[in-house]
C-alpha atoms as a PDB file:
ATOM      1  CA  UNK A   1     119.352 102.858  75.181  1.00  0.00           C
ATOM      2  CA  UNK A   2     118.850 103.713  78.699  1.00  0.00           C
ATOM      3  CA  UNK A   3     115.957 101.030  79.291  1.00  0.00           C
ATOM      4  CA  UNK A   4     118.446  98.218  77.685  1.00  0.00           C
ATOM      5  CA  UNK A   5     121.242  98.724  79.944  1.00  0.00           C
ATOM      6  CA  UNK A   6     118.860  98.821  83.248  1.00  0.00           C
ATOM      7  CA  UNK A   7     116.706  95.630  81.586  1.00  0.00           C
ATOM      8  CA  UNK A   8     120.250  94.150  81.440  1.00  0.00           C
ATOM      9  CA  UNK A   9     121.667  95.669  85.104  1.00  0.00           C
ATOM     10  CA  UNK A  10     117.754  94.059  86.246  1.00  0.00           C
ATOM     11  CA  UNK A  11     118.291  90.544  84.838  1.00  0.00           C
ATOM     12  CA  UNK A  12     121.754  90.243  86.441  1.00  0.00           C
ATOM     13  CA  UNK A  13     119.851  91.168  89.768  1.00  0.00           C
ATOM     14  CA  UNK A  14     116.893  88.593  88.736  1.00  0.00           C
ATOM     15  CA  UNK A  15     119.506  86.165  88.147  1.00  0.00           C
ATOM     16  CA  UNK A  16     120.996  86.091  91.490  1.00  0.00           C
ATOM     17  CA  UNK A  17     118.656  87.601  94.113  1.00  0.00           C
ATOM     18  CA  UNK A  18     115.151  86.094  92.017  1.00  0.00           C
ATOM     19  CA  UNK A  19     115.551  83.318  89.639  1.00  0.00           C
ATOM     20  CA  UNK A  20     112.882  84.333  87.744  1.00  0.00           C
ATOM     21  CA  UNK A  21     111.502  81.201  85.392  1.00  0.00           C
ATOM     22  CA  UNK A  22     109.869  82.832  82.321  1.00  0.00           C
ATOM     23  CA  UNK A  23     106.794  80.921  80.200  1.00  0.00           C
ATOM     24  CA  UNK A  24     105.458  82.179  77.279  1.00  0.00           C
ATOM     25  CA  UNK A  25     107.147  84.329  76.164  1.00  0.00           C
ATOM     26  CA  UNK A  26     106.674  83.553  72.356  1.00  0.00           C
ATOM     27  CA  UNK A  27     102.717  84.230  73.138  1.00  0.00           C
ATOM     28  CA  UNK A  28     103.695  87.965  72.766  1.00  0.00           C
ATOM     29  CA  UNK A  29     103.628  89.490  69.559  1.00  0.00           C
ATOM     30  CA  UNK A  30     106.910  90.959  68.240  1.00  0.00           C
ATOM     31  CA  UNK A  31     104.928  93.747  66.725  1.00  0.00           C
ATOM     32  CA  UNK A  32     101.864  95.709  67.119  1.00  0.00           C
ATOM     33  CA  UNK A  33     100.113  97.289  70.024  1.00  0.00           C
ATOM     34  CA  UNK A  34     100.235  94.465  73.075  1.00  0.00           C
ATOM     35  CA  UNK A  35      98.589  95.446  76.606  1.00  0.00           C
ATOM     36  CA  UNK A  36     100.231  92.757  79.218  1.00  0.00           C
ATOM     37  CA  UNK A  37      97.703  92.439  82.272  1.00  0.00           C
ATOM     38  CA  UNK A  38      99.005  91.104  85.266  1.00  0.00           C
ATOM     39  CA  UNK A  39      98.196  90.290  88.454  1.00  0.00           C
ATOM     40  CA  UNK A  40     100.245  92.367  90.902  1.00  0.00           C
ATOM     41  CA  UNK A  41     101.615  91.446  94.211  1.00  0.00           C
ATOM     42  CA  UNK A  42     104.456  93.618  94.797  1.00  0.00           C
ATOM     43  CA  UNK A  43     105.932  97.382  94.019  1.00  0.00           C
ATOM     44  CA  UNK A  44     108.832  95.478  91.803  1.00  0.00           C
ATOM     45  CA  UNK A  45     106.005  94.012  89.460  1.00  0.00           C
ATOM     46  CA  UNK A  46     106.420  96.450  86.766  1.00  0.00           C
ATOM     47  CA  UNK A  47     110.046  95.671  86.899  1.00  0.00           C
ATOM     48  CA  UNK A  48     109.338  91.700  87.037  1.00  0.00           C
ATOM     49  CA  UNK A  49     107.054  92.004  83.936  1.00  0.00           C
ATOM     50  CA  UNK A  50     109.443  93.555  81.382  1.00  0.00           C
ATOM     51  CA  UNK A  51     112.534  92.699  82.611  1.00  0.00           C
ATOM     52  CA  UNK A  52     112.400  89.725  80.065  1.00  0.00           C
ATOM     53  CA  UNK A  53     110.467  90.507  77.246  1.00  0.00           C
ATOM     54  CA  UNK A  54     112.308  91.802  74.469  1.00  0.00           C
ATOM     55  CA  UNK A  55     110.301  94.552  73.405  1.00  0.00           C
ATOM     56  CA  UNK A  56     110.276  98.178  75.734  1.00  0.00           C
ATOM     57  CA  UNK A  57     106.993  98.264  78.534  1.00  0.00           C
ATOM     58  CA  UNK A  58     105.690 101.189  78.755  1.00  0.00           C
ATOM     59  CA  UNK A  59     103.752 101.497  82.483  1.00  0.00           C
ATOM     60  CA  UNK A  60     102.015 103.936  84.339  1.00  0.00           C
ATOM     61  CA  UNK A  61     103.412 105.344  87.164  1.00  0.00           C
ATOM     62  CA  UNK A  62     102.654 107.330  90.144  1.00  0.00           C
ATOM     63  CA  UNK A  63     102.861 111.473  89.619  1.00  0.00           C
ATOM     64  CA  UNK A  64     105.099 112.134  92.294  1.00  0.00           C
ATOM     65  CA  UNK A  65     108.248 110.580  90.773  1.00  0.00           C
ATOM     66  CA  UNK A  66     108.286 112.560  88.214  1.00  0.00           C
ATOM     67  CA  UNK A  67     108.343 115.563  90.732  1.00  0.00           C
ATOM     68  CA  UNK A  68     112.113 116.673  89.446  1.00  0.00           C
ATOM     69  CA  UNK A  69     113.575 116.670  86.463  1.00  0.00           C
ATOM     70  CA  UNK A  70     116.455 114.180  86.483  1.00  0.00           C
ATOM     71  CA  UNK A  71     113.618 112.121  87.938  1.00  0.00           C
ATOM     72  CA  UNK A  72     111.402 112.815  85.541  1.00  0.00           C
ATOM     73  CA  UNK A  73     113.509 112.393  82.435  1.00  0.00           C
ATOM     74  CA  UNK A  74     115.096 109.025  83.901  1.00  0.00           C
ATOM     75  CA  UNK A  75     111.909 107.537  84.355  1.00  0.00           C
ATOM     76  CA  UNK A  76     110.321 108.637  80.638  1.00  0.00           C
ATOM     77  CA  UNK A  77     113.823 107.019  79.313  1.00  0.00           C
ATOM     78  CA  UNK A  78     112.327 103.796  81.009  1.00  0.00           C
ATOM     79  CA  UNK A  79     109.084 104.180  79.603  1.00  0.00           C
ATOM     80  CA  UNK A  80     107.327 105.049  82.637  1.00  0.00           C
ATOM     81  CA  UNK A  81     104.572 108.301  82.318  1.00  0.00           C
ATOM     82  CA  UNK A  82     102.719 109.863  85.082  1.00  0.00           C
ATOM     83  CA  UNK A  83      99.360 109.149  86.320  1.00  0.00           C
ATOM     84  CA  UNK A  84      97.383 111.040  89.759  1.00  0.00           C
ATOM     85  CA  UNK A  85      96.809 109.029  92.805  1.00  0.00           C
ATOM     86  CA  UNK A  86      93.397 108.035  93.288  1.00  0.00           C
ATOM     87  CA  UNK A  87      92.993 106.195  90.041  1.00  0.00           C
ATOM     88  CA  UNK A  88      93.578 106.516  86.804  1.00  0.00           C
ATOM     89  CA  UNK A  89      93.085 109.728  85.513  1.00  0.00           C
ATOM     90  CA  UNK A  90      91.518 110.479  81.661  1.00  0.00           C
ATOM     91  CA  UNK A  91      95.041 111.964  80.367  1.00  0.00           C
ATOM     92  CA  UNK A  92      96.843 108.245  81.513  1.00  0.00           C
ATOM     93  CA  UNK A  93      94.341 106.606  79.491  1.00  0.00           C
ATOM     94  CA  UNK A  94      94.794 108.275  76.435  1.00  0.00           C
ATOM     95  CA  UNK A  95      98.169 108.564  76.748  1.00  0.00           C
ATOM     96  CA  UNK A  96      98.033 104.400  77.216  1.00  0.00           C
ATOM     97  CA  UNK A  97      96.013 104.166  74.452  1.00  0.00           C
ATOM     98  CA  UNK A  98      98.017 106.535  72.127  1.00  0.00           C
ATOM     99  CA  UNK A  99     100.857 104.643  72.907  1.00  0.00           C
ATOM    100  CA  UNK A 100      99.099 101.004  71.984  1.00  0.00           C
ATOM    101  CA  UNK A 101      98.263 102.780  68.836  1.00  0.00           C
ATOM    102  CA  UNK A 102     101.955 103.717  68.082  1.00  0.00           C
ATOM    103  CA  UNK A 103     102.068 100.165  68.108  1.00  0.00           C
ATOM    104  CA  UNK A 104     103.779  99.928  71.015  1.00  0.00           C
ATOM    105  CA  UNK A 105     103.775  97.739  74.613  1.00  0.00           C
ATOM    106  CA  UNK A 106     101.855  98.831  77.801  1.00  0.00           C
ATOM    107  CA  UNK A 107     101.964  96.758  81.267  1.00  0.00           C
ATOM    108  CA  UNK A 108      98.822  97.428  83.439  1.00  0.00           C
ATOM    109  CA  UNK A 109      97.576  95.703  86.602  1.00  0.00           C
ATOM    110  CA  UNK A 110      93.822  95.606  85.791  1.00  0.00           C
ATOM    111  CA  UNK A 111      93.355  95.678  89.743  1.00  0.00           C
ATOM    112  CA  UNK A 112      94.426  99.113  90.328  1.00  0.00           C
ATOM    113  CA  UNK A 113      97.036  97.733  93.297  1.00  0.00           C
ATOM    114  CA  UNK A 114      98.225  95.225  95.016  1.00  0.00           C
ATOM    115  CA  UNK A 115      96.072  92.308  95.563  1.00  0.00           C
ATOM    116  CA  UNK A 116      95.898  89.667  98.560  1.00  0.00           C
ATOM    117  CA  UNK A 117      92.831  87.743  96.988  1.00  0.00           C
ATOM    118  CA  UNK A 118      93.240  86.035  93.466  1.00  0.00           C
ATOM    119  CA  UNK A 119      89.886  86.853  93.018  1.00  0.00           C
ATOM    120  CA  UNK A 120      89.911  90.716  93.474  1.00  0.00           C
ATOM    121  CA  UNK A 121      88.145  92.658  91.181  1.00  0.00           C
ATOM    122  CA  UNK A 122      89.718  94.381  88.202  1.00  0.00           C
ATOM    123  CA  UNK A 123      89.225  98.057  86.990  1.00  0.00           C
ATOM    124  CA  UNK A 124      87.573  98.786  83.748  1.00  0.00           C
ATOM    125  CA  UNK A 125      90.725 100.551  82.072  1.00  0.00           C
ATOM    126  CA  UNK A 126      92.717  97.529  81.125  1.00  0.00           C
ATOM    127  CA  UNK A 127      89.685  96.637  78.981  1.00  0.00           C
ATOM    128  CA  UNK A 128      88.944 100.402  78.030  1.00  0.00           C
ATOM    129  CA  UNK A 129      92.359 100.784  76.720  1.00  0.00           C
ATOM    130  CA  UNK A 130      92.653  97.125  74.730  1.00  0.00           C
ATOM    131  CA  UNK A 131      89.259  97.722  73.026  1.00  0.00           C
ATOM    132  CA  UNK A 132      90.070 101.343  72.071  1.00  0.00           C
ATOM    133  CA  UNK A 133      93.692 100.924  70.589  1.00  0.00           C
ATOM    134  CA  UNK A 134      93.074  96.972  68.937  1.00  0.00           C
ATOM    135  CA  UNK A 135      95.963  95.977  71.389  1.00  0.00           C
ATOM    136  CA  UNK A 136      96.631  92.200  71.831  1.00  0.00           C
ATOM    137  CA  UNK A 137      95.994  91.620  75.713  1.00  0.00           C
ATOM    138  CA  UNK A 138      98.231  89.063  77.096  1.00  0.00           C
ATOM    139  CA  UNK A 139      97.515  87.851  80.385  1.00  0.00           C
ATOM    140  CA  UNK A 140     100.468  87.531  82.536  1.00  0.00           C
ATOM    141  CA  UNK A 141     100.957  85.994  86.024  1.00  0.00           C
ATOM    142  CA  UNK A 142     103.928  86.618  88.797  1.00  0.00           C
ATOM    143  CA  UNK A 143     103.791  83.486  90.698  1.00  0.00           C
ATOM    144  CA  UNK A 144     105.845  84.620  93.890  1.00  0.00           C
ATOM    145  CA  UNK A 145     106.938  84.571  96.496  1.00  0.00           C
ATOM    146  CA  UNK A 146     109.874  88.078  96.319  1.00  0.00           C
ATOM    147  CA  UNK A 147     112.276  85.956  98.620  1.00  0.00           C
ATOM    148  CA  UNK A 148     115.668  86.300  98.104  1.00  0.00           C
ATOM    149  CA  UNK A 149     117.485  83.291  96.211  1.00  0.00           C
ATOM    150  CA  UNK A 150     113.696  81.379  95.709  1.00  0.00           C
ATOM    151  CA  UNK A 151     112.709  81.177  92.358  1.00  0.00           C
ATOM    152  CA  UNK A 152     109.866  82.444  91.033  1.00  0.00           C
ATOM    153  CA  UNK A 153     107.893  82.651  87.871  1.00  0.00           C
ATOM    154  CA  UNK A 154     106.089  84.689  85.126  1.00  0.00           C
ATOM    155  CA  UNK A 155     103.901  83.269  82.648  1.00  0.00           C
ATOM    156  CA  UNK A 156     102.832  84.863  79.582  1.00  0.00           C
ATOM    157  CA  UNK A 157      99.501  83.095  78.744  1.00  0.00           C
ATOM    158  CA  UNK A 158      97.904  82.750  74.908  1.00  0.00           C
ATOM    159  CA  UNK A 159      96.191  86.204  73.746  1.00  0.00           C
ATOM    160  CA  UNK A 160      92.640  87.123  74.710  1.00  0.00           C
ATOM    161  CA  UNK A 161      89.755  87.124  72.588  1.00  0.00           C
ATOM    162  CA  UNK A 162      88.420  90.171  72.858  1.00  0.00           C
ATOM    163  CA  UNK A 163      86.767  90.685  69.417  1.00  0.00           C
ATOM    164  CA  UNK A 164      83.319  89.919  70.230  1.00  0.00           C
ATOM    165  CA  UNK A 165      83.752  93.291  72.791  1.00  0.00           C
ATOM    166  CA  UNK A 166      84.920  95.694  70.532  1.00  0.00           C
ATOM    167  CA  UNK A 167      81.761  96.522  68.565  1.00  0.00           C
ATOM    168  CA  UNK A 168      79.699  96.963  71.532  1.00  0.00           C
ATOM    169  CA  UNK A 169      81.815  99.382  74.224  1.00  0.00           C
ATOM    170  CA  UNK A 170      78.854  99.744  76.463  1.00  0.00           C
ATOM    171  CA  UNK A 171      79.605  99.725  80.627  1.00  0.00           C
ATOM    172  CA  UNK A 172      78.228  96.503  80.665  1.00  0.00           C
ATOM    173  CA  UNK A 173      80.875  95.067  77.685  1.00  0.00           C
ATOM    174  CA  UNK A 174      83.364  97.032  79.597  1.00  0.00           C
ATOM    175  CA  UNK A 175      82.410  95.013  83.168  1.00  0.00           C
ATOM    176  CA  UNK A 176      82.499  91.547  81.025  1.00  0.00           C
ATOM    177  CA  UNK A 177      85.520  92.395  79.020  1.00  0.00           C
ATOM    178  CA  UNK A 178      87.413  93.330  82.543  1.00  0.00           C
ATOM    179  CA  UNK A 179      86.122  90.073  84.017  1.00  0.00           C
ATOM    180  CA  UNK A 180      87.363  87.878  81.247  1.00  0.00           C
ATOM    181  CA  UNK A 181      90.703  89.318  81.475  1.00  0.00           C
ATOM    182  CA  UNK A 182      90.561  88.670  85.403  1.00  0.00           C
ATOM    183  CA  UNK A 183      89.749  84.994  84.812  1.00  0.00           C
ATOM    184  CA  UNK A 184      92.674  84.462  82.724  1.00  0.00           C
ATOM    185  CA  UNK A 185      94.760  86.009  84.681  1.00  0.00           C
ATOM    186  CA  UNK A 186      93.367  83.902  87.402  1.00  0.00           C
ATOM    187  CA  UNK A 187      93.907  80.667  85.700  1.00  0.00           C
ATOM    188  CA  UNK A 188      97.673  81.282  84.648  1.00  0.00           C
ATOM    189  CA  UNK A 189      97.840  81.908  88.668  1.00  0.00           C
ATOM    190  CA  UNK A 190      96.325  78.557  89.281  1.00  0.00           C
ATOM    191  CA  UNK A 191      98.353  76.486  87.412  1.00  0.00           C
ATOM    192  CA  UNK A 192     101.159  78.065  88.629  1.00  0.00           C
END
């Protein structure tokens, strides 16, 4: 309940401070684990990636919110659960995972933070979590700039193929099955 009536507070504030243009929206599934991987650009991102899909995101989110309680249980309400600085830790990724399994939807940013370069590398635990849970990986891109009253966009591109990784989750798989995540997240970038 809570998470519907701040999704609907957020695309009010969308609406007037950053039109936000959404694509693709139909490419997510309506059930079923999903993983959306974006590209990330800003602190808000999390916030720009759900705020208009119709299903609840689940994200990751720094330890240190959740230091108090009324913190702490606002923030689960939202769908947010803690992870450690300095990466992701083993208890976020099965948590992510367990959650994909429940069949429900997780928003990463395979590059671990903000990124100047479109062609920054992406962490292995987008790719870890999709090929443990089954997840359908989206691959989503903010096309910004955050300026007030400019509008921007998010695209929701076609679902990965990541079958041919699953069988095989060697390093290696891992590094390729990262990298073709990256290049489609790349490519919805591109085209803008």
């Amino acid at each position: 309940m809570m998470y519907r009536i701040c999704q609907t507070l957020l695309r009010i504030i969308f609406a007037t401070l950053f039109p936000l243009k959404a694509e693709g929206l139909h490419n997510i599934p309506s059930t079923g684990p999903v993983l959306l991987c974006s590209n990330h650009i800003s602190n808000i991102d999390p916030t720009t990636v759900g705020v208009k899909v119709r299903r609840k995101v689940h994200y990751m989110a720094k330890a240190e919110l959740f230091s108090n309680k009324p913190a702490d249980a606002f923030l689960r309400s939202l769908g947010a659960f803690p992870v450690k600085r300095g990466g992701v830790s083993k208890e976020a990724l099965k948590l992510s995972i367990q959650i994909l399994k429940e069949g429900h939807v997780v928003g990463i940013f395979p590059e671990g933070r903000r990124a100047s370069s479109e062609d920054s590398a992406g962490k292995k635990g987008a790719a870890m979590m999709a090929l443990r849970s089954g997840a359908v990986v989206i691959p989503v891109a903010i096309i910004g700039p955050y300026k007030p009253f400019r509008r921007m966009k998010i695209k929701y591109g076609e679902p990965i193929d990541m079958q041919h990784f699953i069988d095989h989750p060697s390093s290696d798989v891992l590094d390729r099955a990262t990298e073709q995540i990256m290049t489609h997240i790349r490519a919805l970038v591109r085209e803008g």
